[in-house]
Protein backbone atom coordinates (compact mmCIF):
# COMPACT_ATOMS: atom_id res chain seq x y z
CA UNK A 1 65.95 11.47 -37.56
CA UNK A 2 63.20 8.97 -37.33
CA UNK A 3 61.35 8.23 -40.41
CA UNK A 4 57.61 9.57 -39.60
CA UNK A 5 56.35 7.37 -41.95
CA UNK A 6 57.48 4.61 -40.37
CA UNK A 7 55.04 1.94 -38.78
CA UNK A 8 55.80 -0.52 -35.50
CA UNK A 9 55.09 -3.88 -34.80
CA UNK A 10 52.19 -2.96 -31.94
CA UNK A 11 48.73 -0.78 -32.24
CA UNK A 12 50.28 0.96 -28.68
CA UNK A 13 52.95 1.61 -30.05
CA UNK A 14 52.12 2.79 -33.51
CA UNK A 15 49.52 5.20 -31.22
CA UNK A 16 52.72 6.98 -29.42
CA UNK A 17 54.61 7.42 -32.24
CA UNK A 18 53.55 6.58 -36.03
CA UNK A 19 53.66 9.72 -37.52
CA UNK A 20 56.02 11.69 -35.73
CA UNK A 21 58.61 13.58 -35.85
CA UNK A 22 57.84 15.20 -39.05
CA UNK A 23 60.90 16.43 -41.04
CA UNK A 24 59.62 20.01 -39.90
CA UNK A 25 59.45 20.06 -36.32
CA UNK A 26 63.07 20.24 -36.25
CA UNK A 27 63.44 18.00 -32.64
CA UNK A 28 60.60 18.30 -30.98
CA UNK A 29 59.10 15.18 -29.26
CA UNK A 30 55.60 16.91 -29.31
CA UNK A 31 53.96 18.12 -32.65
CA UNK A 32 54.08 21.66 -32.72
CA UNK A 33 51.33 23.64 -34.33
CA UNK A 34 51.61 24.88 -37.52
CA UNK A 35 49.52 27.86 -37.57
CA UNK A 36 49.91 29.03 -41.27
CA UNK A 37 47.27 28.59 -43.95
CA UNK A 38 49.57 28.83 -46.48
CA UNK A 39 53.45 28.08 -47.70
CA UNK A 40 55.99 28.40 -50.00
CA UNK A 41 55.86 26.93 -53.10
CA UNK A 42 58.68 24.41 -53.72
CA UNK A 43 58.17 21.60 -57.23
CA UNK A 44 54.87 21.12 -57.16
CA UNK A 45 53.31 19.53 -60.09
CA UNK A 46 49.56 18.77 -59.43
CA UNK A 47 47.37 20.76 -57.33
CA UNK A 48 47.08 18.54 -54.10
CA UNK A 49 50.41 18.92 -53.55
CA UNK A 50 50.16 22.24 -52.78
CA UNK A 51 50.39 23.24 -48.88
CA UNK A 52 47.27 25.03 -48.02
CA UNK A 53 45.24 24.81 -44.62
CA UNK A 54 42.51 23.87 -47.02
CA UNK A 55 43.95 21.00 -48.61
CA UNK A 56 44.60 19.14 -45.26
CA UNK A 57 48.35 19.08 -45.80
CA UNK A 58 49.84 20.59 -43.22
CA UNK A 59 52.96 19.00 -41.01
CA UNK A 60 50.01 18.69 -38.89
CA UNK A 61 47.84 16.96 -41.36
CA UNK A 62 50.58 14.75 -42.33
CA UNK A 63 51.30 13.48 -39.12
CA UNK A 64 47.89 12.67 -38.63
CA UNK A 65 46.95 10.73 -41.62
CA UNK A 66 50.09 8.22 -41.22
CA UNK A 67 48.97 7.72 -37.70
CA UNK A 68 45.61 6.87 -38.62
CA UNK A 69 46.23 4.55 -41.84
CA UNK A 70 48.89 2.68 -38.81
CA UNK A 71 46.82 2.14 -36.63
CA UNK A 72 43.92 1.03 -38.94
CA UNK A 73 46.08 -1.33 -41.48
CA UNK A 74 45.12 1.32 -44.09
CA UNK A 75 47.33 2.40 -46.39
CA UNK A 76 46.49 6.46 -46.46
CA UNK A 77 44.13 7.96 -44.51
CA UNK A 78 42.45 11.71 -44.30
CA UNK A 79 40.90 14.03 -41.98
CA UNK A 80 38.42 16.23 -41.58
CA UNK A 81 36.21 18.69 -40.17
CA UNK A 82 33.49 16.58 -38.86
CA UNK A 83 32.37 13.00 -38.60
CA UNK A 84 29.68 14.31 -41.02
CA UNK A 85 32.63 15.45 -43.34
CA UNK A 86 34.32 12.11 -43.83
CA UNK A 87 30.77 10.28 -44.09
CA UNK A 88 29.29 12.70 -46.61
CA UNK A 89 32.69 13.13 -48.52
CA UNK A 90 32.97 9.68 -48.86
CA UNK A 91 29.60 8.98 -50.04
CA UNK A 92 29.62 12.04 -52.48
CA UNK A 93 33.15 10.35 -53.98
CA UNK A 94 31.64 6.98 -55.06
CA UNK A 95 27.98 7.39 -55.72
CA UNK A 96 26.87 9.61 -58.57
CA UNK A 97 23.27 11.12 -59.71
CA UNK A 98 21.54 7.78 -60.82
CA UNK A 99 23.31 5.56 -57.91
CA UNK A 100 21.67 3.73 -55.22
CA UNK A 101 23.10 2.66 -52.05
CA UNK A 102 21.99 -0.04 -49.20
CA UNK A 103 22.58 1.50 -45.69
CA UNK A 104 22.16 -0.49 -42.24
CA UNK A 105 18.87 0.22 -41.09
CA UNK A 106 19.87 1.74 -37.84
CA UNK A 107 22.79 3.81 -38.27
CA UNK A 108 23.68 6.96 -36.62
CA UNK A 109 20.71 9.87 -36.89
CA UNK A 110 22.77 12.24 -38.70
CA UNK A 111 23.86 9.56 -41.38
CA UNK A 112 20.63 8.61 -41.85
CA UNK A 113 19.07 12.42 -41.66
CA UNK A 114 21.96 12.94 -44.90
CA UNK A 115 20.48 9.56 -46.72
CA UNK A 116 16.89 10.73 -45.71
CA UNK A 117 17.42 14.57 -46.60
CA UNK A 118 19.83 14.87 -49.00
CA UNK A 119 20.19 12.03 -51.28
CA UNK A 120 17.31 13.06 -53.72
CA UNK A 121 18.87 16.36 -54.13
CA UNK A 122 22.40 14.88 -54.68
CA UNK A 123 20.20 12.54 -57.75
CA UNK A 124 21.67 9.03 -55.76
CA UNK A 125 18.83 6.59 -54.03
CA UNK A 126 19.25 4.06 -51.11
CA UNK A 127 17.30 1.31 -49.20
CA UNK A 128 17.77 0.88 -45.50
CA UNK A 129 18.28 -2.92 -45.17
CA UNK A 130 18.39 -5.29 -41.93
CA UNK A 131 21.97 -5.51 -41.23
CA UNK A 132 22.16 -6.30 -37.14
CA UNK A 133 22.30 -9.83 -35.68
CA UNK A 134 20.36 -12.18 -37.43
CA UNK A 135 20.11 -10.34 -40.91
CA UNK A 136 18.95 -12.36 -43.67
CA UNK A 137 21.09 -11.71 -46.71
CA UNK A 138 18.00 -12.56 -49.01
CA UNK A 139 16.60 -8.99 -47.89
CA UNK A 140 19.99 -7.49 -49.13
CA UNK A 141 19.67 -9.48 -52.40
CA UNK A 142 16.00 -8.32 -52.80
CA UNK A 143 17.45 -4.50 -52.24
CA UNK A 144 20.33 -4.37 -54.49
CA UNK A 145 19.70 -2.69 -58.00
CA UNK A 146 21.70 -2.97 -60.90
CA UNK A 147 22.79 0.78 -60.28
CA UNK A 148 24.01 -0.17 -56.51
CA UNK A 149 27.39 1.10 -55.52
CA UNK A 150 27.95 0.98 -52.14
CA UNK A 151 27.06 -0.85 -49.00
CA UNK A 152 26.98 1.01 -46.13
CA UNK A 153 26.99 -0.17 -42.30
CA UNK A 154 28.57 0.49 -38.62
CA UNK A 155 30.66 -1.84 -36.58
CA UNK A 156 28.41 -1.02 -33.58
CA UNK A 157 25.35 0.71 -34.50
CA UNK A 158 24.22 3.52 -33.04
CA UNK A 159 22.21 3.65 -30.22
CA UNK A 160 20.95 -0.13 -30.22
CA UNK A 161 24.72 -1.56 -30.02
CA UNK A 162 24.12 -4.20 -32.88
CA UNK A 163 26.91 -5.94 -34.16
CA UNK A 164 25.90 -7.85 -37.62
CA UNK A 165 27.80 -10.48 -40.05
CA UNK A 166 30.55 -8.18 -40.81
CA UNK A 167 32.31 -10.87 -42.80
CA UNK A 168 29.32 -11.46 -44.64
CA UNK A 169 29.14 -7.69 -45.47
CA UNK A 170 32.18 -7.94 -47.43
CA UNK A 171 31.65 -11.21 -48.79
CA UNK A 172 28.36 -9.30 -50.62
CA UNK A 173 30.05 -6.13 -51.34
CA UNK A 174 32.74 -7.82 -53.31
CA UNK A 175 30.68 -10.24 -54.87
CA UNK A 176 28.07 -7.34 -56.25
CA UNK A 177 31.16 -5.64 -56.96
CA UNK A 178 30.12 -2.78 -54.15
CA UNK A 179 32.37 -0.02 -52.39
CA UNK A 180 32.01 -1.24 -48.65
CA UNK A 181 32.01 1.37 -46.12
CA UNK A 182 32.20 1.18 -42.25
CA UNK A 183 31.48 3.82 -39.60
CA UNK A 184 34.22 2.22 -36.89
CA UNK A 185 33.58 5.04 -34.11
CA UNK A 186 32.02 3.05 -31.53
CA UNK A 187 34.44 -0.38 -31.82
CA UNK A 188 37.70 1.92 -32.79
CA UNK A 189 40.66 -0.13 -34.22
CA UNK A 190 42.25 -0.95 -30.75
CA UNK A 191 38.70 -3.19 -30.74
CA UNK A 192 38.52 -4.06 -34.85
CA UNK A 193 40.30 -2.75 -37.50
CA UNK A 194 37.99 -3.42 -40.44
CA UNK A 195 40.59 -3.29 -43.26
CA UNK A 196 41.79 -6.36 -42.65
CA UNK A 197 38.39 -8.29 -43.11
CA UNK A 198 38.16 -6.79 -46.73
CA UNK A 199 36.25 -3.44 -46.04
CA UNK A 200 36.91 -0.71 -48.67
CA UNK A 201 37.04 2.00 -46.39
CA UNK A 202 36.53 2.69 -42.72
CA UNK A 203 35.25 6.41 -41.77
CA UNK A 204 35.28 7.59 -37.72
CA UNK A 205 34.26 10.87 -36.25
CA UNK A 206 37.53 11.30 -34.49
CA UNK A 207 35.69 14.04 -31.86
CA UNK A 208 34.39 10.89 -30.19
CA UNK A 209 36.80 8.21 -29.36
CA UNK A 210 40.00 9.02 -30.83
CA UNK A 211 40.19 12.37 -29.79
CA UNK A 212 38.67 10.99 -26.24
CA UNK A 213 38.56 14.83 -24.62
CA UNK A 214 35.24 16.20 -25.50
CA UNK A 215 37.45 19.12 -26.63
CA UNK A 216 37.42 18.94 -30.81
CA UNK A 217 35.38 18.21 -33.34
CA UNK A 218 36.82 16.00 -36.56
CA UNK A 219 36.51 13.10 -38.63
CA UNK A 220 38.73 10.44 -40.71
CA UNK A 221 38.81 8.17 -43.47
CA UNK A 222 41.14 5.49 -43.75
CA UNK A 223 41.49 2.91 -46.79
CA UNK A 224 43.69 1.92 -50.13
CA UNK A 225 45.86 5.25 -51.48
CA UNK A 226 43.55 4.76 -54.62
CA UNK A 227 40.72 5.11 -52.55
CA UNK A 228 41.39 7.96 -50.03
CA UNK A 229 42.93 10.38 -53.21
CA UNK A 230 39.65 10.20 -54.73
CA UNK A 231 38.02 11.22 -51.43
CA UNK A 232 40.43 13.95 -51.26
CA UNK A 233 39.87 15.61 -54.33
CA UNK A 234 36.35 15.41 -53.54
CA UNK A 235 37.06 17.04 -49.66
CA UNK A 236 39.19 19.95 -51.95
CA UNK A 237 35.55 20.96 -53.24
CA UNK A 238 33.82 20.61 -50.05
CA UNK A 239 35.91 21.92 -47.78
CA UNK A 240 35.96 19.91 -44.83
CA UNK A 241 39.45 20.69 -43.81
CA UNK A 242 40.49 20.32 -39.89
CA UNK A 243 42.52 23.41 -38.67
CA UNK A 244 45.86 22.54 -37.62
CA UNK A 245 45.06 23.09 -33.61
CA UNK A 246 42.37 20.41 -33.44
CA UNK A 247 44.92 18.22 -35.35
CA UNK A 248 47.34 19.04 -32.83
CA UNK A 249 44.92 18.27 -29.75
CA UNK A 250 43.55 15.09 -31.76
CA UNK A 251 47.25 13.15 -32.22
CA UNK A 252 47.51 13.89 -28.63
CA UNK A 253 44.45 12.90 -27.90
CA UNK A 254 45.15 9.56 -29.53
CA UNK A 255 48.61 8.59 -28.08
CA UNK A 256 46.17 7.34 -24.89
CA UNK A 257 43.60 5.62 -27.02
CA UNK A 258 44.80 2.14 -26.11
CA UNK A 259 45.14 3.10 -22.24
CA UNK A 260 41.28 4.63 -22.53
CA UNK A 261 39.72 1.96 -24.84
CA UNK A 262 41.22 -0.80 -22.22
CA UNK A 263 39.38 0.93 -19.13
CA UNK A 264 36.49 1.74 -20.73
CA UNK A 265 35.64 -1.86 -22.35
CA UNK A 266 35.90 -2.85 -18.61
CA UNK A 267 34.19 -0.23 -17.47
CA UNK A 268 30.96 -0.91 -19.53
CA UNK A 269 31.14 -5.21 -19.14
CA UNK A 270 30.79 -4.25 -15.51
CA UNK A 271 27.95 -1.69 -15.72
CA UNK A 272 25.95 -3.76 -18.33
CA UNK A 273 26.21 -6.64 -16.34
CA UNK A 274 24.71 -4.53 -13.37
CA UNK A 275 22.01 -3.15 -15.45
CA UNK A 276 20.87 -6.45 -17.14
CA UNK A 277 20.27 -7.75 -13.28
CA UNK A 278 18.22 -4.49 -12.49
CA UNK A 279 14.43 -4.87 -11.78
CA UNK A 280 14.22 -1.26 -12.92
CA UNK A 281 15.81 -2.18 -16.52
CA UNK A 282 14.01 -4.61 -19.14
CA UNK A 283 16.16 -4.83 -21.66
CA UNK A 284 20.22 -3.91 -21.94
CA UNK A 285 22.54 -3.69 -25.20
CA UNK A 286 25.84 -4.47 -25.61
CA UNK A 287 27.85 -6.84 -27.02
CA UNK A 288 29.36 -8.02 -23.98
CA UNK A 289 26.83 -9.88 -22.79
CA UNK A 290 26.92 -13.35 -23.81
CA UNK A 291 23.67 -13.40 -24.26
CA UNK A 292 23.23 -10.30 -26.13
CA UNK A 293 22.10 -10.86 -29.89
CA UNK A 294 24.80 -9.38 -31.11
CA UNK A 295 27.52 -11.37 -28.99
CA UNK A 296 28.75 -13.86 -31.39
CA UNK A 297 29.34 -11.35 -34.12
CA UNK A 298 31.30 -9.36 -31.75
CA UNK A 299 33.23 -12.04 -30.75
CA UNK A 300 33.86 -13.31 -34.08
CA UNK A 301 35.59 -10.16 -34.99
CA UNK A 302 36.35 -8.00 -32.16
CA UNK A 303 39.04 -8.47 -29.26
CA UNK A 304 36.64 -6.04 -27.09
CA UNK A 305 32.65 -5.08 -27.07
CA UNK A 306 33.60 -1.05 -26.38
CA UNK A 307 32.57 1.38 -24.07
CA UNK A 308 29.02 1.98 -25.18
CA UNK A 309 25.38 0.69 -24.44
CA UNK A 310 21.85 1.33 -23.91
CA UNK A 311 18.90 -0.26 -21.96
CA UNK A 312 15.48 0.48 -21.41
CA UNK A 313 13.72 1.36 -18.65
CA UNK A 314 10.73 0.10 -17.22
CA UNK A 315 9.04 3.06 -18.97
CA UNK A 316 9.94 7.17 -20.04
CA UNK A 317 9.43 8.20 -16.78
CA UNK A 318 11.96 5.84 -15.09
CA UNK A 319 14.46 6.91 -17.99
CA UNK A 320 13.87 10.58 -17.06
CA UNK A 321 13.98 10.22 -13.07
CA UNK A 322 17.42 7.93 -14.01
CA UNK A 323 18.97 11.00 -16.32
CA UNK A 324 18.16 13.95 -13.49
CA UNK A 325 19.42 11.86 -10.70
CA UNK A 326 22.42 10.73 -11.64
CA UNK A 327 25.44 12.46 -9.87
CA UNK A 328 28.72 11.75 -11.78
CA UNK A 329 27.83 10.97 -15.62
CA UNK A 330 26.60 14.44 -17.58
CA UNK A 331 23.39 14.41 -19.11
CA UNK A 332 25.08 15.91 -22.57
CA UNK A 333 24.98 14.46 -26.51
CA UNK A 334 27.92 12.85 -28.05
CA UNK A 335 30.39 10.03 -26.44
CA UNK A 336 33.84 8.75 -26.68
CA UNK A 337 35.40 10.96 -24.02
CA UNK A 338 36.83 10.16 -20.16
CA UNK A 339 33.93 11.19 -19.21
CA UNK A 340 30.38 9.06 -18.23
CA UNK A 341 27.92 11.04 -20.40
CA UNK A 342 24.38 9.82 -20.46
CA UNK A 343 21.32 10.56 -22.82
CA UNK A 344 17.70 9.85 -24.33
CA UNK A 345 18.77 8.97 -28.55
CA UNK A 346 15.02 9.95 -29.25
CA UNK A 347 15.40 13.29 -27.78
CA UNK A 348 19.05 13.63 -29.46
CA UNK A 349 21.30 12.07 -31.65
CA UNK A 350 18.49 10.73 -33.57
CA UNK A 351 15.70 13.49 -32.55
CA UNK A 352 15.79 14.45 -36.88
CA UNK A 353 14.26 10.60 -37.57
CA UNK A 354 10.27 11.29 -37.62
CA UNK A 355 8.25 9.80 -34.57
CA UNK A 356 6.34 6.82 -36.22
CA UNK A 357 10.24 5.67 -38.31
CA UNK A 358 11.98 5.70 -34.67
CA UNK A 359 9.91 3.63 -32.91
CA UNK A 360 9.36 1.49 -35.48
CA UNK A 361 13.65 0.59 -35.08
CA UNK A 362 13.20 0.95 -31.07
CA UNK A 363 14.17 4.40 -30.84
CA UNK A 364 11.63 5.23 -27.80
CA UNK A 365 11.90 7.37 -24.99
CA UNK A 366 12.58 4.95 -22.83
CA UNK A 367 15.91 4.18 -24.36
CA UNK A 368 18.69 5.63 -22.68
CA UNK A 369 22.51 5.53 -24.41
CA UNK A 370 25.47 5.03 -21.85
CA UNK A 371 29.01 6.25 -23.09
CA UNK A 372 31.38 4.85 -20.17
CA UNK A 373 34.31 6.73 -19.50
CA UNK A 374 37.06 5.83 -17.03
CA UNK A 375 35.91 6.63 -13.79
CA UNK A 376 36.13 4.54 -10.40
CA UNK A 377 33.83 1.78 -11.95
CA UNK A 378 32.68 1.11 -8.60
CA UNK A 379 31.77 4.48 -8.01
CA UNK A 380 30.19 4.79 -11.23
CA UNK A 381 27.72 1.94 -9.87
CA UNK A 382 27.20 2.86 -6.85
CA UNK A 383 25.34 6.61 -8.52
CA UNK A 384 23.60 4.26 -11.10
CA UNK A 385 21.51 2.42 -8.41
CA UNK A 386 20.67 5.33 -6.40
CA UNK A 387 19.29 7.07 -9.67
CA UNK A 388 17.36 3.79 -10.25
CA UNK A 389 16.48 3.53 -6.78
């Protein structure tokens, strides 16, 4: 039998089959489900080690977390129940009542609603610091406390697409002696695989991208074995355990990542091109563009700019004519799937952030966030100038 924890020379590759077959699925080329919450007990000698639904270590689980760690030159990897789950988890693991930590200063709105909402009650502090293009590492300097333990940021922030000195991010982190964390979601690793710059750990919610379907919800963490058993044992406290049938749909899910990442980086170069030469548009992001503030940290890193951007409109009522006329993308929340999906980030994702704080970072209502799917790209921009039109 092949050994499941085997890796291959290729990301493809290691997508199709890195993880499977498990020992237990006894021949079968797809991953059957392993509806049980519980097992029998065999040697177990330390409480992680035994199989519980719970303890995200099912034949499911398993399969899962040497996929992941393969295809992001980790060496373990976990999931979890949300995107939230691996962020929150991870954060709770390494920072302690008394901590501080410095966050990107436009990250995700639910990140940042966790940082804004929760972190006094949790005892931990943090400063939101300049991290996109341009980012002076003075500010970063000024931020950092003697109690600082982490440095969080995203490959491709969310919605603005900013891309910052990701090398230099690690450079700090190691030289303060910081944990360095990266959301990965929007780049995924068939784009950047942060590991091997130096990051600590790299955390995705796995509904978006990975799974690709718009049909689960998940998340993952993927770093050193140290690393991911403390984040673990932390998880067996929270809870955040995935059931075994979104682990099933989210390793098939993933054997297309490659194929869907490949389309959908092509996808979006074309449609940003076609909205940065629209009268109707003033400003677009995304990394593609060469002259895009954040290109040259893309390029410097990343082998594509990914399948999501944003522009904004001449003002909120072009954005809102432009999301109720459009034909083929769905006016819904979340990204990552085959699907176009189009939305308003103030009115969404990052409707929790308090007026006067969102436009202050750009956040306005004339933003709207593009996830590109694989569609007909022609046909794709073909409905995007009659909705502008």
């Amino acid at each position: 039998m092949t050994d499941y924890k085997k890796r291959y020379k290729t990301l493809a590759t290691n997508l199709v089959h890195a993880g499977s077959p498990h020992p237990n699925i006894e021949g079968a080329i797809a991953t059957p489900i392993f509806q049980s919450a519980n097992y029998l007990m065999s040697d177990e000698n330390t409480y992680e080690a035994v199989r519980y639904i719970r303890l995200n270590n099912t034949p499911n689980h398993h399969v899962l977390h040497n996929k992941l760690a393969a295809i992001e030159s980790g060496e373990a990897a976990h999931v979890t129940s949300s995107g939230m789950a691996a962020i929150s988890a991870t954060i709770l693991t390494f920072v302690n009542a008394g901590d501080h930590i410095l966050a990107q200063n436009t990250l995700y709105g639910g990140a940042q609603n966790f940082l804004d909402e929760d972190a006094a009650g949790f005892g931990f502090s943090y400063d939101n610091v300049p991290a996109g293009p341009g980012a002076d590492v003075s500010a970063w300097e000024k931020a950092i406390n003697k109690n600082t333990k982490m440095f969080y940021v995203e490959s491709i922030s969310n919605p603005l697409m900013e891309v910052g000195d990701l090398r230099a991010v690690v450079e700090f982190a190691k030289a303060h002696n910081l944990i360095s964390v990266i959301d990965n979601t929007f780049a995924t690793a068939v784009n950047f695989r942060p590991l091997e710059i130096g990051f600590d750990l790299v955390v995705h919610s796995a509904t978006k991208y990975l799974c690709g379907h718009s049909d689960i919800v998940a998340g993952a963490v993927i770093g050193s074995e140290e690393n991911i058993a403390k984040i673990n044992h932390k998880l067996l406290h929270l809870g955040g355990s995935l059931d075994p049938h979104a682990c099933f749909l989210l390793e098939r899910g993933m054997k297309t990542l490659a194929l869907r990442i490949e389309r959908q980086n092509s996808n979006a170069q074309r449609i940003a091109e076609f909205f940065a030469q629209h009268d109707a548009i003033r400003k677009v992001n995304y990394p593609g563009l060469t002259d895009d503030p954040s290109h040259k940290n893309a390029k410097s890193v990343m082998s594509g700019y990914g399948g999501m951007l944003s522009f904004y409109t001449k003002d909120s009522a072009t954005a809102e004519r432009f999301l109720n006329s459009v034909t083929i993308p769905k006016h819904a929340a979340s990204l990552g799937g085959v699907e176009t999906l189009v939305v308003q980030p103030s009115r969404s994702t990052h409707m929790g952030i308090p007026v006067e704080e969102r436009e202050r970072l750009g956040l306005t209502d004339d933003l709207v966030r593009v996830s590109v799917g694989i569609e007909d790209v022609d046909e794709l921009l073909e409905d995007f100038k009659q909705a502008l039109e």
